[in-house]
C-alpha atoms as a PDB file:
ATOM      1  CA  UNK A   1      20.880 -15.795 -44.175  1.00  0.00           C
ATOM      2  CA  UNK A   2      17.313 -14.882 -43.632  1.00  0.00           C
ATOM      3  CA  UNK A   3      15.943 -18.821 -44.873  1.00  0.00           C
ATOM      4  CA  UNK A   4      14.663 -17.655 -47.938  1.00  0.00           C
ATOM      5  CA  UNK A   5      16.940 -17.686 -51.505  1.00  0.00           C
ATOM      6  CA  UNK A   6      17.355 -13.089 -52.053  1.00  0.00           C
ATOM      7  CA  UNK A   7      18.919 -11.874 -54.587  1.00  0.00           C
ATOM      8  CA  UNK A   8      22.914 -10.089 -53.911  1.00  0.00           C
ATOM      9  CA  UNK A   9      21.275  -6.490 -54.926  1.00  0.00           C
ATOM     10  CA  UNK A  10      18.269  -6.959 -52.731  1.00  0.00           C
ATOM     11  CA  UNK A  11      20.232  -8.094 -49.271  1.00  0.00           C
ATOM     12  CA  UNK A  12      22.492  -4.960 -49.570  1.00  0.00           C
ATOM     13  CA  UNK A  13      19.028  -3.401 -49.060  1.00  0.00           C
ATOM     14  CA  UNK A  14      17.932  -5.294 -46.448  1.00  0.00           C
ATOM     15  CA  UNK A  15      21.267  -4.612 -44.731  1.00  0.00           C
ATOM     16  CA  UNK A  16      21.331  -0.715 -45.311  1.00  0.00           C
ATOM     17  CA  UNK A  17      17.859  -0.266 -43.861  1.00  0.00           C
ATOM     18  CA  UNK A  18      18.705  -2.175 -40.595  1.00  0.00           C
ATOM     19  CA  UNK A  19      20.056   0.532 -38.066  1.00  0.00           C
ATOM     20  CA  UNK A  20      23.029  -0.815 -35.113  1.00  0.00           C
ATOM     21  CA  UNK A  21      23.055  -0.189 -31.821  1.00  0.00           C
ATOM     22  CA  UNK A  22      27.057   0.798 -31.277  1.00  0.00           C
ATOM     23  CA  UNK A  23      29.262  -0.594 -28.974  1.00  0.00           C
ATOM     24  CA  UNK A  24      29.028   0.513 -25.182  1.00  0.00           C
ATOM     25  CA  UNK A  25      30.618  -0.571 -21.726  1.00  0.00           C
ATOM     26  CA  UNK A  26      29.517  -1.912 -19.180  1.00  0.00           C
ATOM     27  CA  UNK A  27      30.030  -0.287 -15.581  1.00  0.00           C
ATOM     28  CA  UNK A  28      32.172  -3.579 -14.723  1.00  0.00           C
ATOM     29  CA  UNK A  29      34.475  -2.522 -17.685  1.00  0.00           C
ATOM     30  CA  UNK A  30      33.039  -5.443 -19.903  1.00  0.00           C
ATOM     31  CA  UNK A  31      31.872  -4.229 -23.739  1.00  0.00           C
ATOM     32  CA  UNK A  32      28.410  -4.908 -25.022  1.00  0.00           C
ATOM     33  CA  UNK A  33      28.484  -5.915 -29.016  1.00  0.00           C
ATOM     34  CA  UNK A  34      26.924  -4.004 -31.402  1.00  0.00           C
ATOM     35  CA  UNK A  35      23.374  -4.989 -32.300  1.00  0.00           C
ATOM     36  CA  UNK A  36      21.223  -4.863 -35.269  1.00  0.00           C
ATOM     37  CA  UNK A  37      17.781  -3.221 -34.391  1.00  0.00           C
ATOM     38  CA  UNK A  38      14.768  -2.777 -36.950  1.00  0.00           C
ATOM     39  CA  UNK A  39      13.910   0.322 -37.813  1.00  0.00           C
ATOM     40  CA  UNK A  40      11.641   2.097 -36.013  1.00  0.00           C
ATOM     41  CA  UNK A  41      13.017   0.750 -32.983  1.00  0.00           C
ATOM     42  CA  UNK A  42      13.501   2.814 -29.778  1.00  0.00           C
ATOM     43  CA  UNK A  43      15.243   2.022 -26.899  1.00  0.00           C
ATOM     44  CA  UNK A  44      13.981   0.759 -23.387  1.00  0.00           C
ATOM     45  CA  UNK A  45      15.064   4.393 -21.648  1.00  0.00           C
ATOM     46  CA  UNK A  46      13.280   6.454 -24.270  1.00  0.00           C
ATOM     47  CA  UNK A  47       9.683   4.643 -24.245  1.00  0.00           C
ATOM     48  CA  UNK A  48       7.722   7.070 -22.157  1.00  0.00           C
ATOM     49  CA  UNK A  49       5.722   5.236 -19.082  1.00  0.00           C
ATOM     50  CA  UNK A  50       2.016   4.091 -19.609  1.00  0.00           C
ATOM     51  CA  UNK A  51      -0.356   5.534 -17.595  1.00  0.00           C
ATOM     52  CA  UNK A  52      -4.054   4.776 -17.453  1.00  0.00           C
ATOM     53  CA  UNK A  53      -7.099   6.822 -18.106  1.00  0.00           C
ATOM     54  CA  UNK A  54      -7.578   7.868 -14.431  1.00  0.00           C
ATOM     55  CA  UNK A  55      -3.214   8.768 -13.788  1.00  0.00           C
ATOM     56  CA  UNK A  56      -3.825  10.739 -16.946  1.00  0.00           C
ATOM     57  CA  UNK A  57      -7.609  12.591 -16.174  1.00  0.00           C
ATOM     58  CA  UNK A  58      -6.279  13.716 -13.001  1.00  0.00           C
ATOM     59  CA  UNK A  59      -3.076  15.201 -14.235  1.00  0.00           C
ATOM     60  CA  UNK A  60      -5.250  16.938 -16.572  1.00  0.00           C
ATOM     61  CA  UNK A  61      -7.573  18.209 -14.036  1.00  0.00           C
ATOM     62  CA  UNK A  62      -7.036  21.928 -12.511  1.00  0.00           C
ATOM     63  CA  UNK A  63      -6.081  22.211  -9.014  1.00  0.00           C
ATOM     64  CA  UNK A  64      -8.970  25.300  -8.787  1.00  0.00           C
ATOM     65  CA  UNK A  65     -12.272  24.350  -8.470  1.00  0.00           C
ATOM     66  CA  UNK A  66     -14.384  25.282 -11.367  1.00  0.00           C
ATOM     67  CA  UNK A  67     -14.870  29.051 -12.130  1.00  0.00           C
ATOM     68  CA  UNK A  68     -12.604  30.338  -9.557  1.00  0.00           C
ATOM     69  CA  UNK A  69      -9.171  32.132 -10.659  1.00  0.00           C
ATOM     70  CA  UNK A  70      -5.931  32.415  -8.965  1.00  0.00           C
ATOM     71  CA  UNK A  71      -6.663  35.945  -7.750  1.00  0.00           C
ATOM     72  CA  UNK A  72      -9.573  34.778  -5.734  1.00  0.00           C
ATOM     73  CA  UNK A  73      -7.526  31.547  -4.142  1.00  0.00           C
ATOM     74  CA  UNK A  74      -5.078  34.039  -2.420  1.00  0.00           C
ATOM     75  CA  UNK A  75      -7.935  36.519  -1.159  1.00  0.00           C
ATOM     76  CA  UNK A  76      -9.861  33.579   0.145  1.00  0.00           C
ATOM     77  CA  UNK A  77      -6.984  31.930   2.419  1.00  0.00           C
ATOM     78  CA  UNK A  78      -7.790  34.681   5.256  1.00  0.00           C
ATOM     79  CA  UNK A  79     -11.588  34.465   4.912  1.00  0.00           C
ATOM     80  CA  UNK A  80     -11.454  30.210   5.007  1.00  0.00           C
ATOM     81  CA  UNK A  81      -9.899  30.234   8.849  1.00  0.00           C
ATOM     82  CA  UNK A  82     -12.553  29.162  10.786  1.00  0.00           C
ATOM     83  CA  UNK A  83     -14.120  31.284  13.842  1.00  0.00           C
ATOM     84  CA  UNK A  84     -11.257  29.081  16.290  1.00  0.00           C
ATOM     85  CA  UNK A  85      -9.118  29.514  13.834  1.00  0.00           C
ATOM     86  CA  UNK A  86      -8.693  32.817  14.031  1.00  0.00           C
ATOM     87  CA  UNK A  87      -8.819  32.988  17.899  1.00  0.00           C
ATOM     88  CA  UNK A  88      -6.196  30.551  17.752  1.00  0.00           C
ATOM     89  CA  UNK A  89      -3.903  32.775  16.082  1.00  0.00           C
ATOM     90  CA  UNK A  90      -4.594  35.637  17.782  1.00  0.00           C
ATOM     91  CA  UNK A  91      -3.475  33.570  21.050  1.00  0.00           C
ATOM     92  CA  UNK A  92       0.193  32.700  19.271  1.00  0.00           C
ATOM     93  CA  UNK A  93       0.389  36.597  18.360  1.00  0.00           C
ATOM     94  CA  UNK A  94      -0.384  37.366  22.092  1.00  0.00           C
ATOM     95  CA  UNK A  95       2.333  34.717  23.527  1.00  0.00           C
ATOM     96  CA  UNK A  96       4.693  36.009  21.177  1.00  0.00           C
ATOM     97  CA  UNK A  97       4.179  39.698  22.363  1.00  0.00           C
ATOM     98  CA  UNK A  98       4.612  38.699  25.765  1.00  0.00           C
ATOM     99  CA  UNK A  99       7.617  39.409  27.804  1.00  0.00           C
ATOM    100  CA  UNK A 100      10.473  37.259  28.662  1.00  0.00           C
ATOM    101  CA  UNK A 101       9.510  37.077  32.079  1.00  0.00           C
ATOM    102  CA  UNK A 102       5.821  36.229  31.878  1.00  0.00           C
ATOM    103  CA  UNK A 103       7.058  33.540  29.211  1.00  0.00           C
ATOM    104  CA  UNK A 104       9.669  32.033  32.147  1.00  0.00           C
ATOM    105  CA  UNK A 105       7.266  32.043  34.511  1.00  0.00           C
ATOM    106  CA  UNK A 106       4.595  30.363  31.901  1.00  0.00           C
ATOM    107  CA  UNK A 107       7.659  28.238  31.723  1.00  0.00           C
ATOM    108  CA  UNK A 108       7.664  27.048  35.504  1.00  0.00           C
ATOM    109  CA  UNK A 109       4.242  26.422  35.795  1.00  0.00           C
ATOM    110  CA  UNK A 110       4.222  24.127  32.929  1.00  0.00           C
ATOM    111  CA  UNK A 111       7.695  22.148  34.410  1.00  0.00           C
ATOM    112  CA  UNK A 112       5.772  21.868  38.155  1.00  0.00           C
ATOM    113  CA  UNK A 113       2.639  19.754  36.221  1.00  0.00           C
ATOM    114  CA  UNK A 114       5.348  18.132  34.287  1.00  0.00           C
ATOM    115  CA  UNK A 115       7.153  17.310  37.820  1.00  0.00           C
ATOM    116  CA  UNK A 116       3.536  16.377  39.558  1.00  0.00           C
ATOM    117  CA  UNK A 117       2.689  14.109  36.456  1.00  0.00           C
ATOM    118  CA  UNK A 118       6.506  12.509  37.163  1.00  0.00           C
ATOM    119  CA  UNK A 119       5.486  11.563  40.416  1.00  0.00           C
ATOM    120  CA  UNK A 120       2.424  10.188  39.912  1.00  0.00           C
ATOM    121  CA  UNK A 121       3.685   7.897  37.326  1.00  0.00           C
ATOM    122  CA  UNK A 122       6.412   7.472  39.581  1.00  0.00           C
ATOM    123  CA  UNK A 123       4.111   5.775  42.285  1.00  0.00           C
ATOM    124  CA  UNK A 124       2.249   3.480  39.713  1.00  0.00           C
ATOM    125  CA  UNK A 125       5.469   2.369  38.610  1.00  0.00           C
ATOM    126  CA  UNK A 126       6.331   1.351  41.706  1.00  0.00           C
ATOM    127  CA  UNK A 127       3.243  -0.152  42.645  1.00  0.00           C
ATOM    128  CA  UNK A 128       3.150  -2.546  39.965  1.00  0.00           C
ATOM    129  CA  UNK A 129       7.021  -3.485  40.973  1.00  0.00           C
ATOM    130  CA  UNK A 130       5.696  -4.115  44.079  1.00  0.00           C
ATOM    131  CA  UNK A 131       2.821  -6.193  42.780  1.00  0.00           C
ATOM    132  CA  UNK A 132       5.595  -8.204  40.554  1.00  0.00           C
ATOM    133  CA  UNK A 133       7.697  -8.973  43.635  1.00  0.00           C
ATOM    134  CA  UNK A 134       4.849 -10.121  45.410  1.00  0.00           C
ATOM    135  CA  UNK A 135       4.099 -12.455  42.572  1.00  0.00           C
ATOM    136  CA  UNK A 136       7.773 -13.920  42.149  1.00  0.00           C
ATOM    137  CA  UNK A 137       7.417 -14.395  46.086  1.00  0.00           C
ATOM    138  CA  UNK A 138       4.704 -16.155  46.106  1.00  0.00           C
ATOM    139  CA  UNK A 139       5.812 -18.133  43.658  1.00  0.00           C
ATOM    140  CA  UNK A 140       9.369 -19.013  45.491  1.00  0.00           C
ATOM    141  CA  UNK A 141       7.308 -19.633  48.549  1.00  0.00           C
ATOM    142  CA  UNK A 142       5.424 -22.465  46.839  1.00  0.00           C
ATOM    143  CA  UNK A 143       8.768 -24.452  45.392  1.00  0.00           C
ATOM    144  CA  UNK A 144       9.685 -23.689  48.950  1.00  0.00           C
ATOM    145  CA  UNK A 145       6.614 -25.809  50.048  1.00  0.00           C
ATOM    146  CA  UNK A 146       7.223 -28.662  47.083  1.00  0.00           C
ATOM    147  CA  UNK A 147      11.137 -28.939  48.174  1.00  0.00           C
ATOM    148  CA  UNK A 148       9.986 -29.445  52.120  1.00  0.00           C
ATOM    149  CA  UNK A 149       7.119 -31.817  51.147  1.00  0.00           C
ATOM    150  CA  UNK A 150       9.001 -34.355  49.132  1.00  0.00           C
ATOM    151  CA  UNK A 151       7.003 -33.546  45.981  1.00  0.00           C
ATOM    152  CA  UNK A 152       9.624 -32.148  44.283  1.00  0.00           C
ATOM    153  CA  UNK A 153      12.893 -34.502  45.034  1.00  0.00           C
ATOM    154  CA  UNK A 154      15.572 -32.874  42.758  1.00  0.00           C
ATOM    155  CA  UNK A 155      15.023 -29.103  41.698  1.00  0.00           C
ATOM    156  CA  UNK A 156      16.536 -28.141  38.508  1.00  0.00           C
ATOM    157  CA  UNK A 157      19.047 -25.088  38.748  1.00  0.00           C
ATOM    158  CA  UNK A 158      16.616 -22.661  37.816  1.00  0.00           C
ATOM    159  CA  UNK A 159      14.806 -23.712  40.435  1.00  0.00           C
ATOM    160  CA  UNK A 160      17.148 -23.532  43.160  1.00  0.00           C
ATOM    161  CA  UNK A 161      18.568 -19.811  41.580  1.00  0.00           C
ATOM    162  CA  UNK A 162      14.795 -19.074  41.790  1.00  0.00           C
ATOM    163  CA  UNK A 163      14.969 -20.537  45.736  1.00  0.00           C
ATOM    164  CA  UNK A 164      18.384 -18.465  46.451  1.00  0.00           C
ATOM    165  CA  UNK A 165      16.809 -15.089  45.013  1.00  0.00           C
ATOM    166  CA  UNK A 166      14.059 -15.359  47.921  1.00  0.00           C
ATOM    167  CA  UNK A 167      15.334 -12.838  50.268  1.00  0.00           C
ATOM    168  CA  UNK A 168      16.679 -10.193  47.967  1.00  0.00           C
ATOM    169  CA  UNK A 169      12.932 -10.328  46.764  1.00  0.00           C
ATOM    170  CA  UNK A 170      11.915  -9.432  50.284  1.00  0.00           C
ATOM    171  CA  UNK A 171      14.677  -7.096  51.065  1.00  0.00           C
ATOM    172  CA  UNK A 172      13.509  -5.206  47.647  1.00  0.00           C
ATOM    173  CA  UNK A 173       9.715  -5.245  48.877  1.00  0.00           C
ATOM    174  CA  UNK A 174      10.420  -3.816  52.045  1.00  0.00           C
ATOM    175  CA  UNK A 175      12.188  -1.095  51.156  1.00  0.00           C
ATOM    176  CA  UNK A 176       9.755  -0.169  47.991  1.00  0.00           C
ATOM    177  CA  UNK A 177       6.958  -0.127  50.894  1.00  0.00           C
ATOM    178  CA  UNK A 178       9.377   1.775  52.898  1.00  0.00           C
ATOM    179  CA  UNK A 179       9.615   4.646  50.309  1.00  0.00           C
ATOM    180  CA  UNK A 180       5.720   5.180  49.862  1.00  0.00           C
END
């Protein structure tokens, strides 16, 4: 059994000191066999997680600074707002006094920069669509020139969807330079 010729008396020993490990199932409805475990042994699940020297000095170390209580952290969150700080909260008191109409017609002002913004953006969007057509023009124009020049003999079908999409491009510019 263990390799070396025991005694009868001395293996019952050996046998009554080794601690088992029941029987358990498995979550796929399989069972797990009993196991023999030295003693002393403790499972996987109960062996607390190692943590080094500087996970365990900073657990250990106060939140406070040194010297100062509880007492004085609650008495010093008023005093520790800053000069803006403290306007700036005054300000959110004030807006929240105010009355519903001022706070509409806060409300408007703020929409008409929103809706002036809008259009600005608005323009630059479509000058760089403008700027893109120009450049997909342009470049229709010049397989225009290879196709009537001989240099290009067969175009590919890209090519020739590329040819067909010419004046659609031009119809689109015009009217983009018709809206600004």
């Amino acid at each position: 059994m263990f390799g070396v010729s025991v005694p009868y008396t001395e293996r019952l020993a050996v046998v009554l000191i080794c601690k088992y490990i029941a029987a358990s199932q498995r979550p796929d409805g399989s069972w797990r066999r009993p196991r023999r475990v030295k003693d002393g042994f403790v499972p996987q699940e109960e062996v607390p997680v190692y943590e080094n020297k500087y996970v365990k000095f900073f657990k250990s170390k106060p939140e406070l600074p040194p010297g100062m209580s509880p007492e004085d952290e609650t008495q010093s969150d008023a005093a520790a707002l800053s000069k803006t700080a403290k306007r700036n909260m005054k300000r959110k008191e004030k807006r929240k006094q105010q009355s519903p109409q001022e706070a509409l017609s806060a409300e408007l002002e703020h929409m008409s920069l929103a809706a002036e913004e809008e259009t600005a953006s608005n323009s630059t969007e479509k000058a760089k669509k403008m700027k893109n057509l120009r450049k997909k023009l342009r470049q229709v124009e010049e397989l225009q020139q290879k196709v009537d020049s001989g240099e290009l003999k067969t175009p590919s079908r890209e090519q020739l969807d590329k040819l067909s999409r010419g004046q659609a491009l031009r119809d689109e510019l015009r009217l983009l330079e018709a809206d600004l």
